[in-house]
C-alpha atoms as a PDB file:
ATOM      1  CA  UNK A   1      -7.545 -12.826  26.991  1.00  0.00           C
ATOM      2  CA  UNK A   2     -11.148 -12.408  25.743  1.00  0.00           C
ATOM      3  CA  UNK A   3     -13.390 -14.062  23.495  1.00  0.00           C
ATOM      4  CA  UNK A   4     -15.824 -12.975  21.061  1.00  0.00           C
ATOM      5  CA  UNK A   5     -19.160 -15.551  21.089  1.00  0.00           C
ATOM      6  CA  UNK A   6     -22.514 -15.654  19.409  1.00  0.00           C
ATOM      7  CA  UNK A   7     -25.842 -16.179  21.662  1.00  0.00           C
ATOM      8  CA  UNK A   8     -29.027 -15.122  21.564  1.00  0.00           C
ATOM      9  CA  UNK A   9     -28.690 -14.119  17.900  1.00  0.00           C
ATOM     10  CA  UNK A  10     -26.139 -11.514  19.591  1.00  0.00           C
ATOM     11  CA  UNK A  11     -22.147 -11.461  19.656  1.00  0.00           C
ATOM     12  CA  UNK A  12     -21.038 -10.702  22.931  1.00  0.00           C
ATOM     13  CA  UNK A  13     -17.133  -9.782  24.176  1.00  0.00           C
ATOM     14  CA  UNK A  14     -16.695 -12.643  26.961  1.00  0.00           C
ATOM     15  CA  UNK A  15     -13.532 -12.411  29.369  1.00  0.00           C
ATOM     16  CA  UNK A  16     -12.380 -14.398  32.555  1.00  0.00           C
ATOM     17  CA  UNK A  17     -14.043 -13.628  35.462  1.00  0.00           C
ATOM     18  CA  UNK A  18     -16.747 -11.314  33.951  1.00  0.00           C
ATOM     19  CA  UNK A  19     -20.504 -11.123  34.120  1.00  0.00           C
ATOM     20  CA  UNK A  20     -22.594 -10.871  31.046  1.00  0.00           C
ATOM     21  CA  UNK A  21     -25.963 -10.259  30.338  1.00  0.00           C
ATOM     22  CA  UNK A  22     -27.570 -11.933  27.653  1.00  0.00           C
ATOM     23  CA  UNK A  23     -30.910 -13.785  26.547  1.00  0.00           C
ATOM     24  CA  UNK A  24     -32.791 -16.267  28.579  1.00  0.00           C
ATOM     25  CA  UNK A  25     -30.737 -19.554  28.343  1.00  0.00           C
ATOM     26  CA  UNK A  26     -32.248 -23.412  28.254  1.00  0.00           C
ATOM     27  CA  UNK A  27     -30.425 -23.829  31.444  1.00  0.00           C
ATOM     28  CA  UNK A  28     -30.692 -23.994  35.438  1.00  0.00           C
ATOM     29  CA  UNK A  29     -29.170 -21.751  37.724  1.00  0.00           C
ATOM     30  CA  UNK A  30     -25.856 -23.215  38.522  1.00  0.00           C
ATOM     31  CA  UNK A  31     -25.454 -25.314  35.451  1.00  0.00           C
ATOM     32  CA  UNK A  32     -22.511 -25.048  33.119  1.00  0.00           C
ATOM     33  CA  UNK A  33     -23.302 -24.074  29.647  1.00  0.00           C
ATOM     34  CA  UNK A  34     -20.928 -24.488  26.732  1.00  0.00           C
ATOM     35  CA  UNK A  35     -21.053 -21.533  24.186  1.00  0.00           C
ATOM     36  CA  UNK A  36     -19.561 -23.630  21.312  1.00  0.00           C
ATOM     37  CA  UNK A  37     -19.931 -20.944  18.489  1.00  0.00           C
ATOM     38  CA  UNK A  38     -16.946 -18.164  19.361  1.00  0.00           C
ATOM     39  CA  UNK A  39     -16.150 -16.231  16.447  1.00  0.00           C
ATOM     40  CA  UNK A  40     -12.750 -14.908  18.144  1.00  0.00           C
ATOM     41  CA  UNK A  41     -10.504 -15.850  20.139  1.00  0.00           C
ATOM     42  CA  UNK A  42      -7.453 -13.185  21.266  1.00  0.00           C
ATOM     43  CA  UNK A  43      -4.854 -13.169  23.720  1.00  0.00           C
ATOM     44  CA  UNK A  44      -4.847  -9.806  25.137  1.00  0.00           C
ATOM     45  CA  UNK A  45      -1.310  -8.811  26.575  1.00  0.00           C
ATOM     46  CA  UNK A  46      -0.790  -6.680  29.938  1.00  0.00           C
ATOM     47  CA  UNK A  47       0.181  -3.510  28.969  1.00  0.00           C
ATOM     48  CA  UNK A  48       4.362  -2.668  29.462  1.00  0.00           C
ATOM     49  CA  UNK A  49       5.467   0.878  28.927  1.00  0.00           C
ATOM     50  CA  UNK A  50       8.845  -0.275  28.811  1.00  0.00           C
ATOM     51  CA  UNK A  51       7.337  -2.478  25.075  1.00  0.00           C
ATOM     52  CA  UNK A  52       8.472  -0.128  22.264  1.00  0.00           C
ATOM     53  CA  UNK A  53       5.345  -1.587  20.760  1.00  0.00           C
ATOM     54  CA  UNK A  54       2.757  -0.866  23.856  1.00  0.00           C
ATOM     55  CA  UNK A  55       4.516   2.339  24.149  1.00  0.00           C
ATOM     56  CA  UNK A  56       3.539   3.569  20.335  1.00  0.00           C
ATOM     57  CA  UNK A  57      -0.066   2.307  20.235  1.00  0.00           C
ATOM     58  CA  UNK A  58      -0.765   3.962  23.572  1.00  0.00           C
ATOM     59  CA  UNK A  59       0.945   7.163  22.118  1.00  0.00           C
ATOM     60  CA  UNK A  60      -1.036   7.376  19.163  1.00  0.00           C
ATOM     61  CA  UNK A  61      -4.244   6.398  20.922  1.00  0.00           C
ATOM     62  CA  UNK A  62      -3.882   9.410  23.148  1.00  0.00           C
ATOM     63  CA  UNK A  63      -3.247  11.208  20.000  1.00  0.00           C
ATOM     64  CA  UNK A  64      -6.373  10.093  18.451  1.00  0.00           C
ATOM     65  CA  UNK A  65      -8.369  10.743  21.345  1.00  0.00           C
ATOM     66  CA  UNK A  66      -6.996  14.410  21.259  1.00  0.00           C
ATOM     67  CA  UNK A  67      -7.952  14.321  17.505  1.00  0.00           C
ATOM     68  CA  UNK A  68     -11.086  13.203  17.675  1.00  0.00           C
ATOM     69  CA  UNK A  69     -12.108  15.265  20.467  1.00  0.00           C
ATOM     70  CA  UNK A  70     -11.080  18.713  18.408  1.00  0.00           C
ATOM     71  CA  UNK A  71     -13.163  17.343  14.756  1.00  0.00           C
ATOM     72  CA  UNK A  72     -15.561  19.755  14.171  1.00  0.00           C
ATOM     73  CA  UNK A  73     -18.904  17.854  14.722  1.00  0.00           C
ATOM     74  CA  UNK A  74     -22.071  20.106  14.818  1.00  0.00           C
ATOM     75  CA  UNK A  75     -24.816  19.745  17.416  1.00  0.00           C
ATOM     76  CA  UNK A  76     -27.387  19.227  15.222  1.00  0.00           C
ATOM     77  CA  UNK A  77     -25.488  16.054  13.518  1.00  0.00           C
ATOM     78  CA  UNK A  78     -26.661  12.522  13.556  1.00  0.00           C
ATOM     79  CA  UNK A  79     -24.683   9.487  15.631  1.00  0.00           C
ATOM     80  CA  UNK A  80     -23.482   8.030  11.731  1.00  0.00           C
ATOM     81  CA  UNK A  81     -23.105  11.261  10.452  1.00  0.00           C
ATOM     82  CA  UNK A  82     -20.819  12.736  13.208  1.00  0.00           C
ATOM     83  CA  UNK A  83     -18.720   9.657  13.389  1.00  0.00           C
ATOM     84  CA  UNK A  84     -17.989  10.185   9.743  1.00  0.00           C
ATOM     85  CA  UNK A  85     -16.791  13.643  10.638  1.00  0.00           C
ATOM     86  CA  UNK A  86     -14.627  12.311  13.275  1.00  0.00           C
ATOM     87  CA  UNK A  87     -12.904   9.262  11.124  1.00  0.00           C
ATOM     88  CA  UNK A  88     -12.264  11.675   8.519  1.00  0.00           C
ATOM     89  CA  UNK A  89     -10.710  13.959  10.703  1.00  0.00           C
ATOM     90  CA  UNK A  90      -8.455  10.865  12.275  1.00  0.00           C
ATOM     91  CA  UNK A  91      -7.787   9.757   8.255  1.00  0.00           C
ATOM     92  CA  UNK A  92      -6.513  13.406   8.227  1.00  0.00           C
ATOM     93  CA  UNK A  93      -4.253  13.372  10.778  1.00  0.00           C
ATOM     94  CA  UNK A  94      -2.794  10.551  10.127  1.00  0.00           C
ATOM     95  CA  UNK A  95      -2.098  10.998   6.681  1.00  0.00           C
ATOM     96  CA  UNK A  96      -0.910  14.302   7.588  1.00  0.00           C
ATOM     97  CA  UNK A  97       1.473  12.909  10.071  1.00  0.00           C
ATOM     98  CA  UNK A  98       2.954  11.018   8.162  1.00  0.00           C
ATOM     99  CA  UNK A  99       3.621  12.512   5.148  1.00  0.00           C
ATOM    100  CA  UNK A 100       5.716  14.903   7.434  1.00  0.00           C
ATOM    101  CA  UNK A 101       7.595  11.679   8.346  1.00  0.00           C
ATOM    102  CA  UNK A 102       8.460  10.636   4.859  1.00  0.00           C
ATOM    103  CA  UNK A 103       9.675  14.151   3.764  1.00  0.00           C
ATOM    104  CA  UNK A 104      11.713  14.223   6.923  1.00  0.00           C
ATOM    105  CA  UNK A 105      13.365  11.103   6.215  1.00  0.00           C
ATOM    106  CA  UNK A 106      14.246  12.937   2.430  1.00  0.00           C
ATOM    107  CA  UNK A 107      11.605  11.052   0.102  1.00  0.00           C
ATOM    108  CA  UNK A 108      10.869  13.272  -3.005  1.00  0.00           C
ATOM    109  CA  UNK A 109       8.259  11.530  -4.412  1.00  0.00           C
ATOM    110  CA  UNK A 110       5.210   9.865  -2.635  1.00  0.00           C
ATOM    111  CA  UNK A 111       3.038   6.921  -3.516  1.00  0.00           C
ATOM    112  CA  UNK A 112      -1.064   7.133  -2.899  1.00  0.00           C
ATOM    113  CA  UNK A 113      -3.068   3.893  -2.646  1.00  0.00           C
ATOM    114  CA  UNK A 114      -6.731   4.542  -4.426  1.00  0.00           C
ATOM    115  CA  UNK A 115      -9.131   2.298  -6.404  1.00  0.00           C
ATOM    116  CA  UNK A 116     -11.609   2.561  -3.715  1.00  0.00           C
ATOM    117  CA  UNK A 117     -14.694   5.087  -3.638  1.00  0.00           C
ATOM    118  CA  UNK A 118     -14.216   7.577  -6.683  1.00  0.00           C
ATOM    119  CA  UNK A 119     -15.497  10.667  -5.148  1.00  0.00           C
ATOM    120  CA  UNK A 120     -13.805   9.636  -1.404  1.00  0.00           C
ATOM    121  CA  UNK A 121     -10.632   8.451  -2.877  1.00  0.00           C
ATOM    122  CA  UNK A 122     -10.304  12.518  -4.755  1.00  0.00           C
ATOM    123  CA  UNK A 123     -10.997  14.250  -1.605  1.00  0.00           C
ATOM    124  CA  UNK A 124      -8.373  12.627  -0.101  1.00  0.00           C
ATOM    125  CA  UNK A 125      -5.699  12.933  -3.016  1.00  0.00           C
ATOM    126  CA  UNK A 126      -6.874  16.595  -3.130  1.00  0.00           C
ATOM    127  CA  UNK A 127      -5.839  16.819   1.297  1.00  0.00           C
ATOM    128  CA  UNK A 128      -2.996  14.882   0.570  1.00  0.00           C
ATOM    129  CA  UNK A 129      -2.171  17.529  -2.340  1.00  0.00           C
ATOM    130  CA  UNK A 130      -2.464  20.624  -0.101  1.00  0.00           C
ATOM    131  CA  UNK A 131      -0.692  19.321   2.859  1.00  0.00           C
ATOM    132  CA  UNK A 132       2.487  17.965   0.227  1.00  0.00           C
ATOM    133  CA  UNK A 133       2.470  21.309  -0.820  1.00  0.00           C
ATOM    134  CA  UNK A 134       4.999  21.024  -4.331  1.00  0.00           C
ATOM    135  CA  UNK A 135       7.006  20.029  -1.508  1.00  0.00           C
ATOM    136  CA  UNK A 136       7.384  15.897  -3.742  1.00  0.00           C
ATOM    137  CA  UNK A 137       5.719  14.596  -6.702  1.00  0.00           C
ATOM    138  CA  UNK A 138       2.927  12.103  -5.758  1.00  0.00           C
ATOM    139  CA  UNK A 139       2.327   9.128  -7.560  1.00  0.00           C
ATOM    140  CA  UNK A 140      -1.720   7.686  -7.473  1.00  0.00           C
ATOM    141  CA  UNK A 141      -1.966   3.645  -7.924  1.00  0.00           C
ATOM    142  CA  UNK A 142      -5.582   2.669  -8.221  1.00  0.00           C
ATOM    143  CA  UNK A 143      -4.241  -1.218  -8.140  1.00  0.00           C
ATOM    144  CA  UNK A 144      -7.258  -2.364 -10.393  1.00  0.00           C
ATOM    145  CA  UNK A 145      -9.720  -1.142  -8.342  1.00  0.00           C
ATOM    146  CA  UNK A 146     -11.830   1.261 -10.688  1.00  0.00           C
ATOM    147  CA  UNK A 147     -14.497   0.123 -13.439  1.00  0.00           C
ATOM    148  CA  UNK A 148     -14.044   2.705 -16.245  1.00  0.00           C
ATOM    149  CA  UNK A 149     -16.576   5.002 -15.532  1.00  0.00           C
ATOM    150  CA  UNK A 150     -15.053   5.592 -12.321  1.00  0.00           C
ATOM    151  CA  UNK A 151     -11.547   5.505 -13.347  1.00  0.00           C
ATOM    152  CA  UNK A 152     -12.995   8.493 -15.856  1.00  0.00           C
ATOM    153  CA  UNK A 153     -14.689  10.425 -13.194  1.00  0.00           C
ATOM    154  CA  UNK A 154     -11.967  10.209 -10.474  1.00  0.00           C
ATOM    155  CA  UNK A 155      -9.460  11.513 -13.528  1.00  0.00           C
ATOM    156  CA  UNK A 156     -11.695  14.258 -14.111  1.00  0.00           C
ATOM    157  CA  UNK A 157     -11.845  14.916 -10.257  1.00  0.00           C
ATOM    158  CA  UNK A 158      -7.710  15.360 -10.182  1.00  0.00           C
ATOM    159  CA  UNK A 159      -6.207  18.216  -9.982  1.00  0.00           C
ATOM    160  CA  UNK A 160      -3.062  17.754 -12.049  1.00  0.00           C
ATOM    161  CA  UNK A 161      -0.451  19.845 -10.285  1.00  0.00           C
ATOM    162  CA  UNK A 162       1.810  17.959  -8.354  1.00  0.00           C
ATOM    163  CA  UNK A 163       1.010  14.409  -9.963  1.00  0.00           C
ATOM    164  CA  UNK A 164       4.036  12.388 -11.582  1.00  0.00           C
ATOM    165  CA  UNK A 165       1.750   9.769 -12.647  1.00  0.00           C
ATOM    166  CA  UNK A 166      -1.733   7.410 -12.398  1.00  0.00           C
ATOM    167  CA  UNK A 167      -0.855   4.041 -12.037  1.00  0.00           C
ATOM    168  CA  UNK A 168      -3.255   1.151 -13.697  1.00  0.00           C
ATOM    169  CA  UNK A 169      -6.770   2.218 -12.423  1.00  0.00           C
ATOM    170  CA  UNK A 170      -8.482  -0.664 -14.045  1.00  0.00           C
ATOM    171  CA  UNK A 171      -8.191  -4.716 -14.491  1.00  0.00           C
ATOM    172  CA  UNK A 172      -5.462  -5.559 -16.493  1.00  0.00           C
ATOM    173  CA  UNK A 173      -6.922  -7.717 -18.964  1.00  0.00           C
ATOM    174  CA  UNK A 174      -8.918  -4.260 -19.745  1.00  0.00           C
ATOM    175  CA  UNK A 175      -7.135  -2.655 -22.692  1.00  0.00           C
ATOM    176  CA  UNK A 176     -10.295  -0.500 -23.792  1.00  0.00           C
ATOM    177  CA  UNK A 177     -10.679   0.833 -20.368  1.00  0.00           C
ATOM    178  CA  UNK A 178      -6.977   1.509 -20.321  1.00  0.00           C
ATOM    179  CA  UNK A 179      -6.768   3.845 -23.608  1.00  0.00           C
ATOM    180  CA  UNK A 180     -10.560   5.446 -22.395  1.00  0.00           C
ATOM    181  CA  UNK A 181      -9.168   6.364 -19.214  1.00  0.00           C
ATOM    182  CA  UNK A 182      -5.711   7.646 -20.651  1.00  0.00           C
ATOM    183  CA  UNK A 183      -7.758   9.368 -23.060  1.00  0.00           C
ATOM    184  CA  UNK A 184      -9.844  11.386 -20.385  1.00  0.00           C
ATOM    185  CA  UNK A 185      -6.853  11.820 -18.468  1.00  0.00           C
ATOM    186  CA  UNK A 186      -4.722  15.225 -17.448  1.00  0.00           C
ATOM    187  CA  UNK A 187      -2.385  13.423 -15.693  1.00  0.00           C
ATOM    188  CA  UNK A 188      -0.061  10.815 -17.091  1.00  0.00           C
ATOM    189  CA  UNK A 189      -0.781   7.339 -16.994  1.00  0.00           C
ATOM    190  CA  UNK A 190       0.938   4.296 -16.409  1.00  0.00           C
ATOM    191  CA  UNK A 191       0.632   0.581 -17.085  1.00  0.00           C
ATOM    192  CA  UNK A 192       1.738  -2.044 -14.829  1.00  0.00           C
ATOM    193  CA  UNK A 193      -0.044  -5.342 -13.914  1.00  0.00           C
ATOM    194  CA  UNK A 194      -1.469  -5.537 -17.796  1.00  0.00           C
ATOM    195  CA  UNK A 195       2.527  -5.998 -18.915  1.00  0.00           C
ATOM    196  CA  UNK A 196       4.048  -8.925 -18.972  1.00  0.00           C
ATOM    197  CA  UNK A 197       6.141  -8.517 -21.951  1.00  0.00           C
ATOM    198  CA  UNK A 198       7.486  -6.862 -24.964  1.00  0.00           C
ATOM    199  CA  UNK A 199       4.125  -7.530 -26.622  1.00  0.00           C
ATOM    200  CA  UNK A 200       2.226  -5.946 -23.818  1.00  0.00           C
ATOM    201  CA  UNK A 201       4.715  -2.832 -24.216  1.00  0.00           C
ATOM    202  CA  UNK A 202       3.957  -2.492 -28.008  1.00  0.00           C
ATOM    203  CA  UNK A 203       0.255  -3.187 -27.411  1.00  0.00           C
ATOM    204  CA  UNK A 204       0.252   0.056 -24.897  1.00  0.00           C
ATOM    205  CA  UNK A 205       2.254   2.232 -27.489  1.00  0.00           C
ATOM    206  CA  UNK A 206       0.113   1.518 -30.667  1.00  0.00           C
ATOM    207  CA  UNK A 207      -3.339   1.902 -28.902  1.00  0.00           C
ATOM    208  CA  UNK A 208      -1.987   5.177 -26.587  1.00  0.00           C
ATOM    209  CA  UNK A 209      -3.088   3.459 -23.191  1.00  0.00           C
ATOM    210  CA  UNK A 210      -0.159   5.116 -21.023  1.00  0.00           C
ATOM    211  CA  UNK A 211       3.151   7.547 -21.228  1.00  0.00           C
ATOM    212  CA  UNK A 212       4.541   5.271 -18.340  1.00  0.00           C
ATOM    213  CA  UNK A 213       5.196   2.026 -18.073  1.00  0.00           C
ATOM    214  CA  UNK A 214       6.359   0.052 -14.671  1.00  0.00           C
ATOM    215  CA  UNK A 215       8.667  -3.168 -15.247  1.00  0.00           C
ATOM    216  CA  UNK A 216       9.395  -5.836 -12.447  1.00  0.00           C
ATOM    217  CA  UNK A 217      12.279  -8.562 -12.574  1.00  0.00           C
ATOM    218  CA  UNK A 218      10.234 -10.973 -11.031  1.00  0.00           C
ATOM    219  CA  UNK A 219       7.991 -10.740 -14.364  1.00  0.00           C
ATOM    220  CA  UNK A 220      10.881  -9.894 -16.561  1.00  0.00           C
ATOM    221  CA  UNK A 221      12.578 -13.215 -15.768  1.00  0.00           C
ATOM    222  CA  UNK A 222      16.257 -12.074 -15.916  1.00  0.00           C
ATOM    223  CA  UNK A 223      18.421  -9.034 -15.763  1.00  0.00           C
ATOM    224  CA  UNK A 224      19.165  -8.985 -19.727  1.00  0.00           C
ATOM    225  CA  UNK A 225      15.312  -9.090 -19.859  1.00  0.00           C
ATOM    226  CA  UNK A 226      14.183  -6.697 -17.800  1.00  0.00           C
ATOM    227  CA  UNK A 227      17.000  -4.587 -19.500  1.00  0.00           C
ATOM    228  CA  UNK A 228      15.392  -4.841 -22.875  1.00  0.00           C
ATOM    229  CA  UNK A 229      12.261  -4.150 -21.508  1.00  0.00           C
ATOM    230  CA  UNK A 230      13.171  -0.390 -20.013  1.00  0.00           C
ATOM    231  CA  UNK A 231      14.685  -0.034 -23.337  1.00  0.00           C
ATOM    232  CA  UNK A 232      12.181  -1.244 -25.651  1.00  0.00           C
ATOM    233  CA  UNK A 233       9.717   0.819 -23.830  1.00  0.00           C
ATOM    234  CA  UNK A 234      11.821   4.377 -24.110  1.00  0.00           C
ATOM    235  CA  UNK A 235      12.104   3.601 -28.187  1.00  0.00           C
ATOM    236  CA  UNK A 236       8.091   3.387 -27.785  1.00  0.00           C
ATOM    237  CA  UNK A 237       8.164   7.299 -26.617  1.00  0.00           C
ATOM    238  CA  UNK A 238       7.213   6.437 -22.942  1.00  0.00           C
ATOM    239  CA  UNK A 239       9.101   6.261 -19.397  1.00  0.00           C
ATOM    240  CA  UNK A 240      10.150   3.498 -17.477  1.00  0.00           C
ATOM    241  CA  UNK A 241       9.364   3.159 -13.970  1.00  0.00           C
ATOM    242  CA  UNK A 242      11.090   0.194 -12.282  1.00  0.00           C
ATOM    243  CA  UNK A 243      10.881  -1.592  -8.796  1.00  0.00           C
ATOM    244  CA  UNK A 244       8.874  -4.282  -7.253  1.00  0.00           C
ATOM    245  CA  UNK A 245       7.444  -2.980  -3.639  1.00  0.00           C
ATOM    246  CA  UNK A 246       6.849  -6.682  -2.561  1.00  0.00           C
ATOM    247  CA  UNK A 247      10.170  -7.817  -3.104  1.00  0.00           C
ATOM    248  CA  UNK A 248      12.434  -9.040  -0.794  1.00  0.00           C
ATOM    249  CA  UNK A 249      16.278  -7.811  -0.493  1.00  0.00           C
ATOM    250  CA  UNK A 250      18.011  -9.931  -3.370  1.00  0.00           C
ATOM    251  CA  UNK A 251      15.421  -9.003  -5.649  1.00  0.00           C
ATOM    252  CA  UNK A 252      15.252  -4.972  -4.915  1.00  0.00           C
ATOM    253  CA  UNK A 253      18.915  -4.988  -4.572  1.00  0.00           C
ATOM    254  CA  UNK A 254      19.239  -6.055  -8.385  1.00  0.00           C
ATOM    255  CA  UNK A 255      16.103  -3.956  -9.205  1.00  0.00           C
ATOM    256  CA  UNK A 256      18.551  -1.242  -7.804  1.00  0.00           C
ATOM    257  CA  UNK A 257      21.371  -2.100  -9.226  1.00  0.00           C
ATOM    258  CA  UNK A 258      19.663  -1.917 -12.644  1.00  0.00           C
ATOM    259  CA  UNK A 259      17.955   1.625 -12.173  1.00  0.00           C
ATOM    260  CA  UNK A 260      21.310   2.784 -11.690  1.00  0.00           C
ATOM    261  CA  UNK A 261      22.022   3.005 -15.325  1.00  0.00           C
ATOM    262  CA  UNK A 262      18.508   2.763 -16.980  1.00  0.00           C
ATOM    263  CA  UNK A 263      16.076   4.956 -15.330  1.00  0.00           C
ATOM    264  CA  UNK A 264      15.901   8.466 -14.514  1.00  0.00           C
ATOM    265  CA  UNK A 265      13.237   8.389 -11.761  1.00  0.00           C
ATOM    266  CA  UNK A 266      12.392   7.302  -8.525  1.00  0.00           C
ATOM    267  CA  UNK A 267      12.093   3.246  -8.134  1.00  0.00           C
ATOM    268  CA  UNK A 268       9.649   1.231  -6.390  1.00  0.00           C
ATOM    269  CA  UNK A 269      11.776  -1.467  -5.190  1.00  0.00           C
ATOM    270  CA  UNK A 270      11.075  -0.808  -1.494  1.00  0.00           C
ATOM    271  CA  UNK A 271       9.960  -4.295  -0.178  1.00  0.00           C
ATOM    272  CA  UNK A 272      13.126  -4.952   1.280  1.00  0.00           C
ATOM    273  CA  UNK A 273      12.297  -2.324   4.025  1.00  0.00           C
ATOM    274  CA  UNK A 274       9.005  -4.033   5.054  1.00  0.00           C
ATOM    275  CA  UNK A 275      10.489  -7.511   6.613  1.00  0.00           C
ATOM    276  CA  UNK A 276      11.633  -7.415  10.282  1.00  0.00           C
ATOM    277  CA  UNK A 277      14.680  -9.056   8.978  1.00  0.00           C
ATOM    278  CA  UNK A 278      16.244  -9.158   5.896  1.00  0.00           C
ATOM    279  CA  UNK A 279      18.608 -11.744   4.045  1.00  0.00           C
ATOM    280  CA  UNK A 280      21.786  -9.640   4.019  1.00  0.00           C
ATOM    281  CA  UNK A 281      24.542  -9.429   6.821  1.00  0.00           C
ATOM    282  CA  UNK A 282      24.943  -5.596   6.266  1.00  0.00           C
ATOM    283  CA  UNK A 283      21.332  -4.208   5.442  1.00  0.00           C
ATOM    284  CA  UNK A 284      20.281  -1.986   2.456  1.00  0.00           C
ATOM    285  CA  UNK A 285      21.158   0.995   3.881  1.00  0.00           C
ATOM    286  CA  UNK A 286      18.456   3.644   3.075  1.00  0.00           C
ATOM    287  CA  UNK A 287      19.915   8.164   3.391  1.00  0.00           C
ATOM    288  CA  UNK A 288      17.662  10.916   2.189  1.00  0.00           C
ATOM    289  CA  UNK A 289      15.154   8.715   0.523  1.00  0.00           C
ATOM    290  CA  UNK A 290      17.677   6.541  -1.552  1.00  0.00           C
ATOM    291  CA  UNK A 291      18.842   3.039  -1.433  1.00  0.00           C
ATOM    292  CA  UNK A 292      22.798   3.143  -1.056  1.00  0.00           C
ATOM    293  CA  UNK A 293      24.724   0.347  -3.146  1.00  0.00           C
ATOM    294  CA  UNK A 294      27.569  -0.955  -1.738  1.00  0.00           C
ATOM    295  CA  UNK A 295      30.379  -1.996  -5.300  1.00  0.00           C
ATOM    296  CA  UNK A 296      30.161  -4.986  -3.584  1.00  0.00           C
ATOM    297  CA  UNK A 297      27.663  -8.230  -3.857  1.00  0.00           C
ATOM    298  CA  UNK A 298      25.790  -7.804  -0.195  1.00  0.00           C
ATOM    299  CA  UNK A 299      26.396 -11.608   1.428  1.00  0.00           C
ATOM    300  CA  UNK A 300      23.646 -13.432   3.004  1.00  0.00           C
ATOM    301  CA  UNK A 301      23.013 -14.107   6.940  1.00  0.00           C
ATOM    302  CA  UNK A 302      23.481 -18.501   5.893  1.00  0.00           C
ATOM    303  CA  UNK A 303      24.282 -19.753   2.622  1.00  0.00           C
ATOM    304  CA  UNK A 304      20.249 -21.046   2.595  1.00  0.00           C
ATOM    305  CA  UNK A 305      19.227 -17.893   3.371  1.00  0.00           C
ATOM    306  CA  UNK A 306      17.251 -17.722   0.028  1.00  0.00           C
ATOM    307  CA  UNK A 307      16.212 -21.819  -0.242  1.00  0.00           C
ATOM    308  CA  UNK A 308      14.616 -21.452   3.019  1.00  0.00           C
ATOM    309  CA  UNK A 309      12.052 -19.260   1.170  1.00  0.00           C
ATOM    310  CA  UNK A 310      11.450 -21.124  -1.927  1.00  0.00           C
ATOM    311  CA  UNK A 311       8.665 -23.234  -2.690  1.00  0.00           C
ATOM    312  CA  UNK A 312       9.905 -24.510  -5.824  1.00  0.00           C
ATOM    313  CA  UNK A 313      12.519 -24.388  -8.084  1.00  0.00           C
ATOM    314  CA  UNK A 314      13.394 -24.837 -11.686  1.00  0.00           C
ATOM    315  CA  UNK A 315      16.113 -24.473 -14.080  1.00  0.00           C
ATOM    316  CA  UNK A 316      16.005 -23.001 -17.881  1.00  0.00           C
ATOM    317  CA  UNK A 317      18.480 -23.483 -20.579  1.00  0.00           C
END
């Protein structure tokens, strides 16, 4: 294991059995000295090829040295300048690599995380563009990240082919920045963490702040809720996106079961694939991209599978 400690105004890596150099210490030779401020403080595993996990991270570290060692980094370039080259390059490969992976596995539609850095986060949506190639529809969620001059200038960046959608680039409480943006957009834009209800839905239609809008059954509060709410927005004139990518397997599994019948495009209820291990005895089986439903209700590993992961409950008449 190693340590990370602070000394001499300097943080220095410490290990077992290693010699450091640092400043001159208030101490005599031979003395023990206690570093009492360690900001970290890892165990550090022997490497086993035969660990699925050690096997990966040494497999894509070779890749990345391979990578890095091929970006094109002029002479004449700076130490900052060329190791922006180089991470940009690694961003690239990576993102390359794996949207191979997903349209292997028979995804047809591809979600980007931005609401970052404006101009950074449009050069990558315009790689990511090029390398998906028409080949699925890419989805952009700036998850509140953008003030509205940004959100207006990274809109203005996009180029439209190839996007289904721009998902809430601003806070939600931000209704003026929602229609501006929507306004100076040539993609289509969609709502999410400003609804909360029928009233939000209505308050997007009358003031023209999206085409799409994303529900969530954890916010709806009930099927028969989130029900009305897909068709409440569709009477509005816009398109219901559905799904919940941080919910676990009951919830996505009756996100799913609801989609079936009330939308006509691809759902975000993908959190169920994120836990090591999930609630059900047979899994959510995933082919092509889709989320198969079994007629049956899936049955859980215990009976308190799901009270095990409350924190509270309550009951509504």
């Amino acid at each position: 294991m190693y340590a990370i400690i602070e000394t001499g105004g300097k943080q220095q890596k410490a290990a077992p059995g290693e010699k450091l150099k640092i400043e001159k210490l208030d101490a005599q030779v031979g003395e023990t000295v206690r570093f009492d401020k360690v900001m970290l403080d890892l165990p550090i595993p022997r490497f086993d090829p035969a660990d699925e996990l050690h096997a990966s991270l040494a497999a894509r570290a070779r890749r990345a040295e391979l990578v890095a060692a091929a970006a094109p980094v002029p002479g004449t370039l700076g130490f900052v300048k060329a190791r922006a080259v180089v991470r940009t390059h690694l961003q690239h490969d990576g993102i390359a690599g794996e949207i191979e992976t997903r349209l292997e596995d028979g995804y047809s539609t591809l979600k980007v995380k931005v609401g970052f850095d404006a101009e950074t986060d449009a050069r990558r949506v315009r790689f990511i563009q090029d390398r998906v190639g028409g080949r699925a529809l890419i989805r952009l969620d700036g998850n509140q990240g953008y003030g509205v001059a940004d959100a207006i200038g990274f809109v203005k960046a996009l180029r439209p082919d190839g996007i289904e959608l721009f998902e809430q680039p601003c806070p939600a409480g931000d209704w003026d920045a929602a229609a501006a943006v929507a306004e100076a957009a040539e993609v289509p834009m969609m709502l999410d963490e400003s609804i909360y209800g029928p009233a939000d839905i209505e308050r997007a239609a009358d003031i023209g702040a999206a085409s799409h809008i994303k529900l969530k059954l954890m916010k709806a509060g009930g099927l028969e809720a989130l029900a009305r709410g897909l068709k409440l927005i569709r009477e509005r004139g816009m398109t219901p996106v559905l799904g919940n990518g941080v919910a676990g397997d009951a919830g996505c599994w009756m996100e799913a079961c609801a989609a079936r019948g009330l939308i006509d495009n691809a759902g975000e209820m993908n959190g169920f694939l994120k836990p090591r291990a999930g609630l059900f005895i047979e899994p959510i089986a995933v082919e092509n991209g889709a989320m198969i439903l079994d007629p049956a209700t899936p049955k859980l590993r215990r009976p308190d599978a799901l009270s095990e992961l409350a924190t509270e409950t309550a009951h509504y008449d």
